[in-house]
Structure formats: structure tokens, C-alpha cells
C-alpha atoms as a PDB file:
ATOM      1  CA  UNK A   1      10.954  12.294 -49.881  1.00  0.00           C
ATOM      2  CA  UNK A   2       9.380  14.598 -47.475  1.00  0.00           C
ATOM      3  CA  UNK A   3       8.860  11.436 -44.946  1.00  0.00           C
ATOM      4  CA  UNK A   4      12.689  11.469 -44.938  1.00  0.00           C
ATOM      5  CA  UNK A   5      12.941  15.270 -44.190  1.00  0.00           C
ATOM      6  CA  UNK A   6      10.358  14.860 -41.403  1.00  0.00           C
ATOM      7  CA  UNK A   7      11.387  11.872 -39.381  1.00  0.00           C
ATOM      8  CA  UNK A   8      13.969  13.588 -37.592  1.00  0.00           C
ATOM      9  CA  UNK A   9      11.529  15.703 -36.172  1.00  0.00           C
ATOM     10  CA  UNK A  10       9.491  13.043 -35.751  1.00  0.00           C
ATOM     11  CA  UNK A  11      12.097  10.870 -34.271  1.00  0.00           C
ATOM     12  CA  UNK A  12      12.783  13.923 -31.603  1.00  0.00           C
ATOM     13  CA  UNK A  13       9.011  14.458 -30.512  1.00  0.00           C
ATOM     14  CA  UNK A  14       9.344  10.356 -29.747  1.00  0.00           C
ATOM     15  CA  UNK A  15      11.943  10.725 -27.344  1.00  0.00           C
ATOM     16  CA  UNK A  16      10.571  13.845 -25.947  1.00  0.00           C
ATOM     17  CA  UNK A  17       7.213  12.229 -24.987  1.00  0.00           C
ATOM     18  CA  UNK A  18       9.184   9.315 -23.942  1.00  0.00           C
ATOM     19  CA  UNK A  19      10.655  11.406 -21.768  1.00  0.00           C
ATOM     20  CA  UNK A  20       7.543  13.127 -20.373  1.00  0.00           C
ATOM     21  CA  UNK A  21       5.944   9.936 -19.926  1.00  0.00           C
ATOM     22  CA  UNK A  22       9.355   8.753 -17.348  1.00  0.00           C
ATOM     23  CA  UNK A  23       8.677  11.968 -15.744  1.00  0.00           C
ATOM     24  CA  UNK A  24       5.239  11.100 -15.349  1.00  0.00           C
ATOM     25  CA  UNK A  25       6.035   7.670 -13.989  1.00  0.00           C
ATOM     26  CA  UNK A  26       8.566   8.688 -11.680  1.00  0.00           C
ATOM     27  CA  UNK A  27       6.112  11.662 -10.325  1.00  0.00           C
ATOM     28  CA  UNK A  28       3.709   8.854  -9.647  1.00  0.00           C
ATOM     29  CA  UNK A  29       5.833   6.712  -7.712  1.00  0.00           C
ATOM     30  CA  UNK A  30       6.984   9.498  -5.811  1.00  0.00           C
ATOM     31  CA  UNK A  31       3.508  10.281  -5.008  1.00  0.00           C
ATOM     32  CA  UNK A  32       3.079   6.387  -3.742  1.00  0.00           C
ATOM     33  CA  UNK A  33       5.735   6.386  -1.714  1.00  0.00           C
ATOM     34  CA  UNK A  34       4.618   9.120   0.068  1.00  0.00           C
ATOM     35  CA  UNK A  35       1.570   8.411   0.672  1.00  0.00           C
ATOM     36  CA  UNK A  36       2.852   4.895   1.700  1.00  0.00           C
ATOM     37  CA  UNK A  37       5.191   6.579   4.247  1.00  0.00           C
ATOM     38  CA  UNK A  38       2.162   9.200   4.956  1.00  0.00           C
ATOM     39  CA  UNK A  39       0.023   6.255   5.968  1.00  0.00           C
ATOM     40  CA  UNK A  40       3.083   4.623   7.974  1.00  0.00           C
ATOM     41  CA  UNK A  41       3.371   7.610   9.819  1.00  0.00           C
ATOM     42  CA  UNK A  42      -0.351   8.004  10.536  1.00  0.00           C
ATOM     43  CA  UNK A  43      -0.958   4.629  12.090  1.00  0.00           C
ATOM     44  CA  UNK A  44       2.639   4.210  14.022  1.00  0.00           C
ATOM     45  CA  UNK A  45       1.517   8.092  15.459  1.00  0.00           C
ATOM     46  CA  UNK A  46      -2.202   7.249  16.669  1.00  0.00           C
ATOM     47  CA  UNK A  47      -0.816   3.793  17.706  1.00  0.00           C
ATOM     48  CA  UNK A  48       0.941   5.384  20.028  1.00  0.00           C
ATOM     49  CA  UNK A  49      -2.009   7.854  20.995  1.00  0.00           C
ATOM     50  CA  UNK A  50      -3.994   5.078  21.756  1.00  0.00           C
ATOM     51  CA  UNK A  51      -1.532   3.081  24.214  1.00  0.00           C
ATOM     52  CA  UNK A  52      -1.319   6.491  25.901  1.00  0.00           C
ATOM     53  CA  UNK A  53      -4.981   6.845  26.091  1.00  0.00           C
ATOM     54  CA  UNK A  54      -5.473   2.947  27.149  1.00  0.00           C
ATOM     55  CA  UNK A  55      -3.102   3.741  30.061  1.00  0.00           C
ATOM     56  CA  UNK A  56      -4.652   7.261  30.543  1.00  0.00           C
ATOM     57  CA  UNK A  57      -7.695   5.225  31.122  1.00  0.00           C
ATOM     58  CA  UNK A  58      -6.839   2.750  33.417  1.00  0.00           C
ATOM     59  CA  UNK A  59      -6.045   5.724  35.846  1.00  0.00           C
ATOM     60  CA  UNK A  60      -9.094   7.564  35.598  1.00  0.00           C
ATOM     61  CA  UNK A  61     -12.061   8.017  37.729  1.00  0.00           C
ATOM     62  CA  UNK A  62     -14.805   6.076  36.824  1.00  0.00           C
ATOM     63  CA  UNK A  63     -16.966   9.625  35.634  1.00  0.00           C
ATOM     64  CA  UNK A  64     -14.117   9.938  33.207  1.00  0.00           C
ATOM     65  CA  UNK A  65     -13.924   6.507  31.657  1.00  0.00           C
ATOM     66  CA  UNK A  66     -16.875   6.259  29.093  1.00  0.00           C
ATOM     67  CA  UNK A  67     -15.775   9.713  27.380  1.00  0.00           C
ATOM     68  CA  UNK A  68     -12.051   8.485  27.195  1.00  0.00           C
ATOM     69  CA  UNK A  69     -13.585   5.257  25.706  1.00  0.00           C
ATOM     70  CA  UNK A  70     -15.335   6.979  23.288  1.00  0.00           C
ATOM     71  CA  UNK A  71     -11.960   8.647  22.181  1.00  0.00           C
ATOM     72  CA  UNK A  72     -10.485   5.433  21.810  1.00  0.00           C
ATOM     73  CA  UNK A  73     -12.990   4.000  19.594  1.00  0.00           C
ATOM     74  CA  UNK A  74     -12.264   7.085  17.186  1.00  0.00           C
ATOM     75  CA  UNK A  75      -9.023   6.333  17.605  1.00  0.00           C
ATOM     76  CA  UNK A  76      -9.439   2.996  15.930  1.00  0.00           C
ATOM     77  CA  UNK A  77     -11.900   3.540  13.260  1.00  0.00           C
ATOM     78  CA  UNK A  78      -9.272   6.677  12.100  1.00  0.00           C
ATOM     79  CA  UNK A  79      -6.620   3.593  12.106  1.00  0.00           C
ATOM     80  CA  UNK A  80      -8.963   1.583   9.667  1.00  0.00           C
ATOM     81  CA  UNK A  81     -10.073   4.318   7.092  1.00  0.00           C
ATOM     82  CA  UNK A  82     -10.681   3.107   3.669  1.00  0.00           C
ATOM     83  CA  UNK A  83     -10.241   6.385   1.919  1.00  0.00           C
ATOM     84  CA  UNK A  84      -6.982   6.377   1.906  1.00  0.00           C
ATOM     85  CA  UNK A  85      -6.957   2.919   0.848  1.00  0.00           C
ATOM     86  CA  UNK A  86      -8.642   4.248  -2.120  1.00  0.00           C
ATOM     87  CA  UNK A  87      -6.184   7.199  -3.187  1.00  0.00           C
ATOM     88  CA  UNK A  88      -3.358   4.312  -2.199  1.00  0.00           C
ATOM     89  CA  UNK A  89      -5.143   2.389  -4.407  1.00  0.00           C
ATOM     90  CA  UNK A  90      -5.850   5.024  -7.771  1.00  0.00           C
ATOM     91  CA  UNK A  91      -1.574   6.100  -7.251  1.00  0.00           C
ATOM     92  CA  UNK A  92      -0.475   2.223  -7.114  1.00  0.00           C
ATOM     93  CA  UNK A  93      -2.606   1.497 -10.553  1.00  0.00           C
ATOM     94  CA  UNK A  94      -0.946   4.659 -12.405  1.00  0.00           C
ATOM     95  CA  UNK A  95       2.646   3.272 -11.603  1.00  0.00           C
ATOM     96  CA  UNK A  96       1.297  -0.453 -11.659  1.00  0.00           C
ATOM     97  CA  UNK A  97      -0.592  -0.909 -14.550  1.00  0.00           C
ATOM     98  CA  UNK A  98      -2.981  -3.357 -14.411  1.00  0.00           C
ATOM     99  CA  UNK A  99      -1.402  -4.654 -11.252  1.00  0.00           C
ATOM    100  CA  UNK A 100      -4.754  -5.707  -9.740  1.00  0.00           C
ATOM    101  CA  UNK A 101      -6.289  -7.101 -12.478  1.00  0.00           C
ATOM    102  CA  UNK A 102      -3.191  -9.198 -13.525  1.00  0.00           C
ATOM    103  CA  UNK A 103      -2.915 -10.250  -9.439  1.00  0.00           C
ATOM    104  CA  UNK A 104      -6.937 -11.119 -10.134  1.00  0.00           C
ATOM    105  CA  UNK A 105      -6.272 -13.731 -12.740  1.00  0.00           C
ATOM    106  CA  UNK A 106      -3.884 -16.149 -10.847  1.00  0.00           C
ATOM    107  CA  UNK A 107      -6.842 -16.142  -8.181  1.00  0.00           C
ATOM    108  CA  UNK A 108      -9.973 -13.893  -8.292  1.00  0.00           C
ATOM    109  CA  UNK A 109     -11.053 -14.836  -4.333  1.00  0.00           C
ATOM    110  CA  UNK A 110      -8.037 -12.590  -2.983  1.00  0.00           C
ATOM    111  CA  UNK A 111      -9.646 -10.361  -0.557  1.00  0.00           C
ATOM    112  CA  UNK A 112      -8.897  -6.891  -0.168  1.00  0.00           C
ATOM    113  CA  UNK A 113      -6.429  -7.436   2.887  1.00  0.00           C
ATOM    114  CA  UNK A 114      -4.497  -9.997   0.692  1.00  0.00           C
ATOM    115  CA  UNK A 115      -4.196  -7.196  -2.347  1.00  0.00           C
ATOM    116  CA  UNK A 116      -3.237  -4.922   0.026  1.00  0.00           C
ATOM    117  CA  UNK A 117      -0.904  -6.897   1.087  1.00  0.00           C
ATOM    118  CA  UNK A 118       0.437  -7.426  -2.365  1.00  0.00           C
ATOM    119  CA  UNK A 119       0.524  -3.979  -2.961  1.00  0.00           C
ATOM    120  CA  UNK A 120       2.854  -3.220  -0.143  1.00  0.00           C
ATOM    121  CA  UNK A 121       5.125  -6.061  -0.891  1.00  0.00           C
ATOM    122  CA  UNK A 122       5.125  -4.977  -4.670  1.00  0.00           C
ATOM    123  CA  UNK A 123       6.705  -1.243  -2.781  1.00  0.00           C
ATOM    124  CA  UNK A 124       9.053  -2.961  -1.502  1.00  0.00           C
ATOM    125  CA  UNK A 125       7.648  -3.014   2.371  1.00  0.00           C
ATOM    126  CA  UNK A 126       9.081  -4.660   4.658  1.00  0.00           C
ATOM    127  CA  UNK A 127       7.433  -7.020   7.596  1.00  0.00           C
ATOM    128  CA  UNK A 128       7.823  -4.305   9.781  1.00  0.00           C
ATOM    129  CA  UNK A 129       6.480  -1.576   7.650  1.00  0.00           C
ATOM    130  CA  UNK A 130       4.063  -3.657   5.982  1.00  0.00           C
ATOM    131  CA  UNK A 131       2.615  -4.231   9.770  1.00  0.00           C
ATOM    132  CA  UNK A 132       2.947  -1.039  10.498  1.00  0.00           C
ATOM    133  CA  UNK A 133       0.599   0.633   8.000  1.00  0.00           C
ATOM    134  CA  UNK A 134      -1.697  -2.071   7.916  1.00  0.00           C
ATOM    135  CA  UNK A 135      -1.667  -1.276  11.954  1.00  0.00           C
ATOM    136  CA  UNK A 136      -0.927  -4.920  12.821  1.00  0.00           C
ATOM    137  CA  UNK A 137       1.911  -7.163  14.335  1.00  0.00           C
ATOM    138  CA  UNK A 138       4.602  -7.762  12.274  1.00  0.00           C
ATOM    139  CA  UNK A 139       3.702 -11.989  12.681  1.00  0.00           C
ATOM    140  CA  UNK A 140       0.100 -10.715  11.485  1.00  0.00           C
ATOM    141  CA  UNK A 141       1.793  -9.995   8.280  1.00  0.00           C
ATOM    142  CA  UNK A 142       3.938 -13.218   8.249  1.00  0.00           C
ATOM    143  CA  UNK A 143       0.416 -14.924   8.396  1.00  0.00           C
ATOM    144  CA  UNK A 144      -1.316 -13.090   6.047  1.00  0.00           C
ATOM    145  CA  UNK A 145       1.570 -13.486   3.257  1.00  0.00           C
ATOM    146  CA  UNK A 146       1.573 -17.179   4.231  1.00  0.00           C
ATOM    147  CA  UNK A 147      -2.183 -17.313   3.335  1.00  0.00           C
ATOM    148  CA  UNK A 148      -1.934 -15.122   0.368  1.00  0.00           C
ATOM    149  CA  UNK A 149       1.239 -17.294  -1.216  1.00  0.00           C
ATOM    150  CA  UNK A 150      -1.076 -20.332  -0.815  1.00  0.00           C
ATOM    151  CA  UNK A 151      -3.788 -18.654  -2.193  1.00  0.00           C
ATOM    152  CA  UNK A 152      -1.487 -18.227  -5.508  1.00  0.00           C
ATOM    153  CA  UNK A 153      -0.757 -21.400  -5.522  1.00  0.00           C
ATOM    154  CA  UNK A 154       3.295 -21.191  -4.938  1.00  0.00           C
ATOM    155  CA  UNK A 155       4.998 -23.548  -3.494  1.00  0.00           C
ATOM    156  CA  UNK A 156       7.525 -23.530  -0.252  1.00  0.00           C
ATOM    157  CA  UNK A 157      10.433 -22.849  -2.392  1.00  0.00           C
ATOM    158  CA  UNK A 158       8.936 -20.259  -4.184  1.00  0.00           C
ATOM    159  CA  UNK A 159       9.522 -16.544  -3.562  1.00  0.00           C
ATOM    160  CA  UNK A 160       6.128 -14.397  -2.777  1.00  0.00           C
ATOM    161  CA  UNK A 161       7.931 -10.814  -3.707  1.00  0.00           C
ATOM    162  CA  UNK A 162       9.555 -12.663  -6.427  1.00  0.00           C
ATOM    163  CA  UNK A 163       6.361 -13.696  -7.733  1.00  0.00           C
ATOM    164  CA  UNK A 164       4.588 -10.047  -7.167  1.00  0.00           C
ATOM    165  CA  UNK A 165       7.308  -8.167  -8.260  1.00  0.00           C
ATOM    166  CA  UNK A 166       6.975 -10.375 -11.804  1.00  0.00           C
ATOM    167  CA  UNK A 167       3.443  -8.935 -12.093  1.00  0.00           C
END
């Protein structure tokens, strides 16, 4: 009898960790998507620097050249940082659970590009914004998802986000 007096209560505390566990979720997401759009932002923006600076350097005297080449090559290593990857990587998990591993099991040679690659398609990127935070042309990433449907073994008919977003 006292069971039946508590579950009420009980039934309540469910639905309010429920709830704080949506929150969570949706907190988390948000937190993806930024940084998603953070790293977007990053690479379209020092893209851009670098054109600048490869024009810049085409210009300048010859004295000036090495130094300006030296910026460049900053430039581009800033456009390939991994630690971002990483907190990309941490955030995705928390929303995705066991995204990676599950994406693992149909084939564990993916390489890192073609999990990223998942990744973004499992946000919801598009070719263009897929190529943009990966820093590459947008038939770069036509390519790559190409290779990485292949890789899962799907066939032409089959659908790649289809597949990812069943994950």
C-alpha cells in the first residue's frame, strides 16, 4: 500500500528527469551546431585571408616574399587544426551516442576524413558547407562521400544520409 501512495511522486520525478535529460540533449546539439557553424566561419574567413595574402604576394618585392610565405603557411596549418576536431568530436558523441562506434562496425578501415565526413552529413551539412569546414571544394566532398558510401558497402540506389542518419 505505500508503493501505491508513492508512485505518483515517483511517476513525477520520471518525467521531470525526462525532461532534464531533453534539456540536456537539446543544450548539446546547440553546442554542435555552433561549433559546426564556428568552424564554418573560421575556415571560409582565413580562406579568404589567404587568397588575399597569395595575391598580396605576388606583388611584393622579392625582400618581402619569404616572410609573407611564412604567414601563409600559418595560415594553412590554422585551417587544418585537429583540436577542434576533437571538441567537434567529444559534442557530436554526447548528442550521437555511440555514433562512431556504431559507424565502426559496418567498416572499421574508415579513416578519420571519412568519419568526419559522416559526422557532418549526420548535421545535416550540406556539399557546400560540408566543403567549407573541411576547407575543400565542394566536388572534394562529392568524392570523398562517393568513397565513403563504397566503403559501407551501399549500393547506387542507396541513400548515404539515409544510411547515416539511421545510425
Amino acid at each position: 500500500m505505500k508503493f501505491m501512495k508513492k508512485w505518483p511522486y515517483l511517476k513525477q520525478n520520471i518525467k521531470l528527469e525526462q525532461i532534464e535529460m531533453k534539456k540536456d540533449i537539446e543544450h548539446k546539439a546547440k553546442q554542435l551546431s555552433s561549433h559546426a557553424l564556428h568552424m564554418m566561419q573560421k575556415s571560409k574567413m582565413l580562406q579568404e585571408v589567404k587568397e588575399n595574402l597569395e595575391e598580396s604576394i605576388k606583388k611584393a618585392k622579392q625582400e618581402n616574399k619569404p616572410e609573407l610565405r611564412k604567414i601563409s603557411r600559418l595560415i594553412d596549418q590554422n585551417l587544418k587544426t585537429e583540436k577542434e576536431w576533437e571538441l567537434f568530436k567529444m559534442y557530436f558523441e554526447q548528442v550521437n551516442n555511440n555514433f562512431y562506434s556504431k559507424l565502426k562496425s559496418h567498416n572499421y578501415e574508415l579513416s578519420q576524413t571519412d568519419i568526419r565526413m559522416c559526422s557532418l552529413i549526420k548535421l545535416g551539412l550540406n556539399l557546400k558547407e560540408t566543403a567549407s569546414v573541411l576547407n575543400v571544394a565542394p566536388n572534394t566532398v562529392k568524392n570523398a562521400r562517393y568513397r565513403v558510401k563504397q566503403k559501407l558497402g551501399l549500393g547506387s540506389d542507396d541513400s548515404l544520409s539515409e544510411f547515416i542518419e539511421g545510425l
